[in-house]
C-alpha atoms as a PDB file:
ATOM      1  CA  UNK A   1       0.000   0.000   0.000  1.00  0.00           C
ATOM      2  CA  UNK A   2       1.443   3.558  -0.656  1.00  0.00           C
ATOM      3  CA  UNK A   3       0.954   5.708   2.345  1.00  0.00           C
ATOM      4  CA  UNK A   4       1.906   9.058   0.460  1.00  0.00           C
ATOM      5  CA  UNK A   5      -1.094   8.319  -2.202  1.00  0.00           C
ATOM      6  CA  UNK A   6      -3.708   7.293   1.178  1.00  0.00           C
ATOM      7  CA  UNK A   7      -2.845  10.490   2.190  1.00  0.00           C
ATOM      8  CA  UNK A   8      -3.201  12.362  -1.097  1.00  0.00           C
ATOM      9  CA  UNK A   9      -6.378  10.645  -1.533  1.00  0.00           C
ATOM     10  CA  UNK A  10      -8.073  11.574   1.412  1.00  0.00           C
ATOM     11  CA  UNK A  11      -6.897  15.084   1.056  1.00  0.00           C
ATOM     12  CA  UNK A  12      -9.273  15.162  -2.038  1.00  0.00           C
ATOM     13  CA  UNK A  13     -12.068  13.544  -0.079  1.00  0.00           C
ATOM     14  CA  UNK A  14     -15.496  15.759  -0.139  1.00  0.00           C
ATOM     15  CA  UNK A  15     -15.262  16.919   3.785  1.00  0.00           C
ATOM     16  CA  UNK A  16     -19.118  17.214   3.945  1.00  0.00           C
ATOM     17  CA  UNK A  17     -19.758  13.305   3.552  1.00  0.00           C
ATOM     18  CA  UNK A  18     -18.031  12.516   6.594  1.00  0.00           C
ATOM     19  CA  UNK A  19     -19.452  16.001   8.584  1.00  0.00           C
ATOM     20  CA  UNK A  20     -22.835  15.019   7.723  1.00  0.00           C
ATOM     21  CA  UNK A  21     -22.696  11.521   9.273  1.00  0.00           C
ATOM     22  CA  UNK A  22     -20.711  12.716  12.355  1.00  0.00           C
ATOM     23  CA  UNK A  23     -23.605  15.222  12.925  1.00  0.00           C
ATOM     24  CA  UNK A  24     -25.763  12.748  12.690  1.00  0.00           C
ATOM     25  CA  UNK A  25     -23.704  10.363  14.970  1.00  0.00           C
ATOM     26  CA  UNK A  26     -22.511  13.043  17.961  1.00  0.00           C
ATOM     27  CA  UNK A  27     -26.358  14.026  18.060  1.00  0.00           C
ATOM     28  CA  UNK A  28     -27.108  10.570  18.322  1.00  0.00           C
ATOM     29  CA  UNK A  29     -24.576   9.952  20.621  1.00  0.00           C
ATOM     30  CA  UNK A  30     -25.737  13.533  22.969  1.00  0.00           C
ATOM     31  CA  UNK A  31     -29.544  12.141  22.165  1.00  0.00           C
ATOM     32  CA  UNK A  32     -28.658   8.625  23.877  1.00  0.00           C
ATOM     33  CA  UNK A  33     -26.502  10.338  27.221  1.00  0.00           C
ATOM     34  CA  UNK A  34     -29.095  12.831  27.811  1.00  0.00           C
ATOM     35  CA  UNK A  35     -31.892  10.163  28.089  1.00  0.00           C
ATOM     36  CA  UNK A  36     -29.575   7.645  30.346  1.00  0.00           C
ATOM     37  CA  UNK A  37     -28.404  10.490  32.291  1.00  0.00           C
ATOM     38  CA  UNK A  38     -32.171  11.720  32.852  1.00  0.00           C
ATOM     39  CA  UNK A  39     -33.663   7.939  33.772  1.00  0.00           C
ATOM     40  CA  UNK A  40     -30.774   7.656  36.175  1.00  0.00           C
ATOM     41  CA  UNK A  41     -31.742  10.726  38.169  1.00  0.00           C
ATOM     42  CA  UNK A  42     -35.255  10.081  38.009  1.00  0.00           C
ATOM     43  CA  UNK A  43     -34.568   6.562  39.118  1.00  0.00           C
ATOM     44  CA  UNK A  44     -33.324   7.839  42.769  1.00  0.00           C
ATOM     45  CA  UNK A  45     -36.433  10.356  42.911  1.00  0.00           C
ATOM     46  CA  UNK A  46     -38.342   7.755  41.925  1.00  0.00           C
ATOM     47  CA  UNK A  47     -37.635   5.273  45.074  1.00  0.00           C
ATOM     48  CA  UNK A  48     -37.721   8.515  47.371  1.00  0.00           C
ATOM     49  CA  UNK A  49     -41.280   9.617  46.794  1.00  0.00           C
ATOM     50  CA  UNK A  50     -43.311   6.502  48.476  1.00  0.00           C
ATOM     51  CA  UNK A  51     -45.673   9.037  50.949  1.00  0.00           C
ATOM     52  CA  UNK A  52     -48.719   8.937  50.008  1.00  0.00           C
ATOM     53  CA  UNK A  53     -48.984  12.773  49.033  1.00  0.00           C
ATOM     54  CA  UNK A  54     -45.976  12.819  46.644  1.00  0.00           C
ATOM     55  CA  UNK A  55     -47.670   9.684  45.337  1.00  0.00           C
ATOM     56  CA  UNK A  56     -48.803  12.043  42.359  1.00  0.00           C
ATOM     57  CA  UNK A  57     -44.691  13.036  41.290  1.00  0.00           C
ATOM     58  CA  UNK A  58     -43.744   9.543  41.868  1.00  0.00           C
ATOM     59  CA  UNK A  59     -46.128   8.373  39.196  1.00  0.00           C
ATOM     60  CA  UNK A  60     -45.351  11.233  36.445  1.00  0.00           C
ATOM     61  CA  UNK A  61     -41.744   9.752  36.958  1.00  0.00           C
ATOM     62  CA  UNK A  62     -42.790   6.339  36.032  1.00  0.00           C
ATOM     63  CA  UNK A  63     -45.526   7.642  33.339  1.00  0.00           C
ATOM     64  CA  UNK A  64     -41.953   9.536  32.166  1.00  0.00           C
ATOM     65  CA  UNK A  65     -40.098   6.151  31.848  1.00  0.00           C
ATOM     66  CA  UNK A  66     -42.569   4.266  30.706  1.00  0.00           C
ATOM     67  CA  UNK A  67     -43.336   6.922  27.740  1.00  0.00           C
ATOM     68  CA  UNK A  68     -39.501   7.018  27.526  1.00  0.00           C
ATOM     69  CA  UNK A  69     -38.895   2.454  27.185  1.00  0.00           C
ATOM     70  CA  UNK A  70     -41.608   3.076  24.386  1.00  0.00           C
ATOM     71  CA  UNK A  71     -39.760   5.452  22.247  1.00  0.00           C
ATOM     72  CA  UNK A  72     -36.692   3.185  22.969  1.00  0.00           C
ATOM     73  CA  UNK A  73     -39.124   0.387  21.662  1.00  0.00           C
ATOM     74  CA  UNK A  74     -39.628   2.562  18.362  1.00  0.00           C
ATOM     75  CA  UNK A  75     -35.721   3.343  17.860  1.00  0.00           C
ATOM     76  CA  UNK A  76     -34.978  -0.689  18.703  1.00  0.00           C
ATOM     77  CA  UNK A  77     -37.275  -1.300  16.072  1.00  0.00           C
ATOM     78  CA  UNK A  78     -36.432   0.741  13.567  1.00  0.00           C
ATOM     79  CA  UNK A  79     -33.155  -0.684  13.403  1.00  0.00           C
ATOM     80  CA  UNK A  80     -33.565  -3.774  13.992  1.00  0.00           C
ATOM     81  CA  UNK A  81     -36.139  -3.590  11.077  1.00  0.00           C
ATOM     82  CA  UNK A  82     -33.543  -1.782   8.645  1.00  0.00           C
ATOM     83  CA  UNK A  83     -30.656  -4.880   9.591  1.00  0.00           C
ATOM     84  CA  UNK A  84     -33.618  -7.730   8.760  1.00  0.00           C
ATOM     85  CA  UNK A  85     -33.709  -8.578  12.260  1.00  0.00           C
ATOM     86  CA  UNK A  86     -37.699  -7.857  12.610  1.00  0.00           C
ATOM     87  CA  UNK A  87     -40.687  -8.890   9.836  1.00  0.00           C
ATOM     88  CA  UNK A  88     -42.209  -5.787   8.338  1.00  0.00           C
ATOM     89  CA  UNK A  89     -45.935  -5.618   8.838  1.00  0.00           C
ATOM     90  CA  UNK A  90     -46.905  -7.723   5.599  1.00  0.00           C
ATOM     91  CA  UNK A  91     -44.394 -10.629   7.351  1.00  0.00           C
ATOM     92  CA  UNK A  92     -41.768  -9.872   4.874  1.00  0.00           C
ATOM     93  CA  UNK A  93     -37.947  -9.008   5.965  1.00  0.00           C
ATOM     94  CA  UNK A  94     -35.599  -6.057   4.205  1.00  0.00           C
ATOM     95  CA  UNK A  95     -33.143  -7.585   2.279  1.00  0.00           C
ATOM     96  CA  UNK A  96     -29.965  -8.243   3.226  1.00  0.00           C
ATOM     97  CA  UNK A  97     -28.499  -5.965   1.057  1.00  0.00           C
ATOM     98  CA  UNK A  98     -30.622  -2.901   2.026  1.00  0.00           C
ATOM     99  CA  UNK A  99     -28.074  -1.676   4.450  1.00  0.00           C
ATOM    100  CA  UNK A 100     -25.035  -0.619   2.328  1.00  0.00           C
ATOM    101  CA  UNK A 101     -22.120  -2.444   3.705  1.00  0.00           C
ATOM    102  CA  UNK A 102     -19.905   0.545   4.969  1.00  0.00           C
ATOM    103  CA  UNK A 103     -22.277   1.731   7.200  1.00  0.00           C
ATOM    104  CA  UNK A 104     -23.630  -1.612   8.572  1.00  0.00           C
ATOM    105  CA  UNK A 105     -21.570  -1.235  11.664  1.00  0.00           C
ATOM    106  CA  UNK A 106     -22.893   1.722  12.431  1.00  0.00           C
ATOM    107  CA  UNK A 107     -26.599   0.865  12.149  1.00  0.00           C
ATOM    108  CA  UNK A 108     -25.704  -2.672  14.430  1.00  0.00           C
ATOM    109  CA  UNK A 109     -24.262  -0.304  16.575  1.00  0.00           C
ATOM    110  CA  UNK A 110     -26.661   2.011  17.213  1.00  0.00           C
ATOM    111  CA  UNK A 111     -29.575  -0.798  17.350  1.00  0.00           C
ATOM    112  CA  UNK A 112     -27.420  -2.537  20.198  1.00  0.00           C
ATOM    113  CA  UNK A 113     -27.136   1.044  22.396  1.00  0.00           C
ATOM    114  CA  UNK A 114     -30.878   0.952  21.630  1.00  0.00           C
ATOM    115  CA  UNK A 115     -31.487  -2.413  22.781  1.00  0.00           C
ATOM    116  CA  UNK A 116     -29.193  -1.444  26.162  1.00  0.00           C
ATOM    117  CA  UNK A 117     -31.876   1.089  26.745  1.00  0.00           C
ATOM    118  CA  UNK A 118     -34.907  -1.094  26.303  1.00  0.00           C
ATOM    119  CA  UNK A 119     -32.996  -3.439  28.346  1.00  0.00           C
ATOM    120  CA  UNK A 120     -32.054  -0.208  31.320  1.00  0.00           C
ATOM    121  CA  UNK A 121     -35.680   0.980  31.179  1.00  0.00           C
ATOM    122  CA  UNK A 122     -37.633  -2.098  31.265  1.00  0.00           C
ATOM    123  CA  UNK A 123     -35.027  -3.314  34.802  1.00  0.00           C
ATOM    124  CA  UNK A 124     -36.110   0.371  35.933  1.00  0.00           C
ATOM    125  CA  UNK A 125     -39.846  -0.269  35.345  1.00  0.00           C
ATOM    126  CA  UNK A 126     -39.609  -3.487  36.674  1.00  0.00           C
ATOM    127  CA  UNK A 127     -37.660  -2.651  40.440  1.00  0.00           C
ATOM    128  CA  UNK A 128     -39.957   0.216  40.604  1.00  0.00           C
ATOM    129  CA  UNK A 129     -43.211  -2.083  41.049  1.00  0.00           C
ATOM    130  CA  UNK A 130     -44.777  -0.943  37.315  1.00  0.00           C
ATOM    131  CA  UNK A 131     -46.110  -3.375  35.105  1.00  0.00           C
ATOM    132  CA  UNK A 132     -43.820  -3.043  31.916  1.00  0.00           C
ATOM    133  CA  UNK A 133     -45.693  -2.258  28.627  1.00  0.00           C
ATOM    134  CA  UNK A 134     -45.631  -4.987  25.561  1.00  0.00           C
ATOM    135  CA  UNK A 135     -43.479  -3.984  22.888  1.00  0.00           C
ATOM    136  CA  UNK A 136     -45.727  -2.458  20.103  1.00  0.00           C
ATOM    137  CA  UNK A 137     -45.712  -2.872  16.552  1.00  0.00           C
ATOM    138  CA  UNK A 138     -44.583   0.311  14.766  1.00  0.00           C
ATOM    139  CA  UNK A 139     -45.517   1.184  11.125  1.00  0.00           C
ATOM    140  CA  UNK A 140     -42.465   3.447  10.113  1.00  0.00           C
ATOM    141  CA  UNK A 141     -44.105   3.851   6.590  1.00  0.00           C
ATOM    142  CA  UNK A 142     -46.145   6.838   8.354  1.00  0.00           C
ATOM    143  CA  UNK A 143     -49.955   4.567   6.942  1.00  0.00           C
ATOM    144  CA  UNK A 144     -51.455   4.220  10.137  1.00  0.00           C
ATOM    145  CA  UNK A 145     -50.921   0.212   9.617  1.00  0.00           C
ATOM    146  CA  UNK A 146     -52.079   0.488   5.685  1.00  0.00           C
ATOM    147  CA  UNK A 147     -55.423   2.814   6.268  1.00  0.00           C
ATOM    148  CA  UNK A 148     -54.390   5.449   4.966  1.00  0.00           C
ATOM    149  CA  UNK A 149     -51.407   6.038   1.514  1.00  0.00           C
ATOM    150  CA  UNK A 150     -47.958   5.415   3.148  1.00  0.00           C
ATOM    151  CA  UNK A 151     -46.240   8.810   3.659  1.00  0.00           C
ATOM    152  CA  UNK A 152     -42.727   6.504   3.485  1.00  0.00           C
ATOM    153  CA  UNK A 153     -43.405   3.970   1.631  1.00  0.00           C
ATOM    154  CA  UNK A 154     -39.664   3.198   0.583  1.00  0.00           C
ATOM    155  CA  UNK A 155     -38.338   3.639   4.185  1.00  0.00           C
ATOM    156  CA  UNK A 156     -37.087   0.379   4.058  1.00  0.00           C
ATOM    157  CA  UNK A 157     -36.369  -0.358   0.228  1.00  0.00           C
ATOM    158  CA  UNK A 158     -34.454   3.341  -0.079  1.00  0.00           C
ATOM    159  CA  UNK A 159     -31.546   3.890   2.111  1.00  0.00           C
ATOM    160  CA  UNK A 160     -31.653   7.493   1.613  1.00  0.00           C
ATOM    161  CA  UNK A 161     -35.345   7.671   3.117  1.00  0.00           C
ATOM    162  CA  UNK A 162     -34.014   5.622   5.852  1.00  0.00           C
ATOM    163  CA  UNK A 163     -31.535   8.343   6.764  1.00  0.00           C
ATOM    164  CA  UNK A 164     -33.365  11.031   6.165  1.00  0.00           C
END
């Protein structure tokens, strides 16, 4: 390999395609620590409002955790759906290929910090005495579960409505 061309070449390199995905990933990455770093201090709160007339705050802090495991559910899913890990709604799977192969780290990545959180969430939920919700089907298509025209109806067969 010739290190002096490496170098040339990536001094030609368009900037912008790797500043656009590292936007993406460090508010990601800010997205995911803000939401672990709120569950863990409600988590304390949570376990220190047991009388009976903070019983009201205790509950909007599990209403808060339980609306927050289901929006893990929906970023779980959504990734787990792009890798072919989970059946669309007509029981088919996205092809194998869908996921462009330089990036397929990334998405396996992010679908196993979502998975952690499902995983924090639901032990959370389930120490604080709240009956966990079952994971929902999502339609990511935007069609209401086919009753109304898909608003993204290649989110899973175009990878730049995927990442957009």
């Amino acid at each position: 390999m010739n290190f002096l061309q490496l170098l040339a070449d990536l001094a030609h390199t368009n900037p912008a395609v790797y500043s656009q995905a590292s936007q993406r990933r460090a508010m990601l990455r800010q997205l995911s620590q803000a939401g672990v770093r709120v569950a863990a201090t409600a988590l304390p709160l949570a376990g220190l409002l047991a009388s009976p007339a903070q019983a009201g705050i205790r509950e909007n802090l599990l209403d808060s955790l339980t609306l927050a495991l289901t929006l893990e559910y929906l970023e779980a899913d959504f990734y787990r759906t792009a890798l072919g890990l989970l059946a669309l709604a007509d029981g088919s799977f996205v092809s194998a290929g869908f996921v462009p192969a330089d990036v397929r780290a990334d998405i396996e990545t992010l679908q196993q910090h979502e998975e952690q959180h499902v995983q924090f969430l639901t032990t959370a939920l389930q120490n604080s005495g709240v009956a966990v919700p079952a994971r929902p089907r999502f339609d990511f298509t935007g069609s209401h579960n086919g009753t109304t025209p898909a608003l993204f109806p290649d989110v899973f067969s175009n990878f730049d409505s995927f990442c957009g």
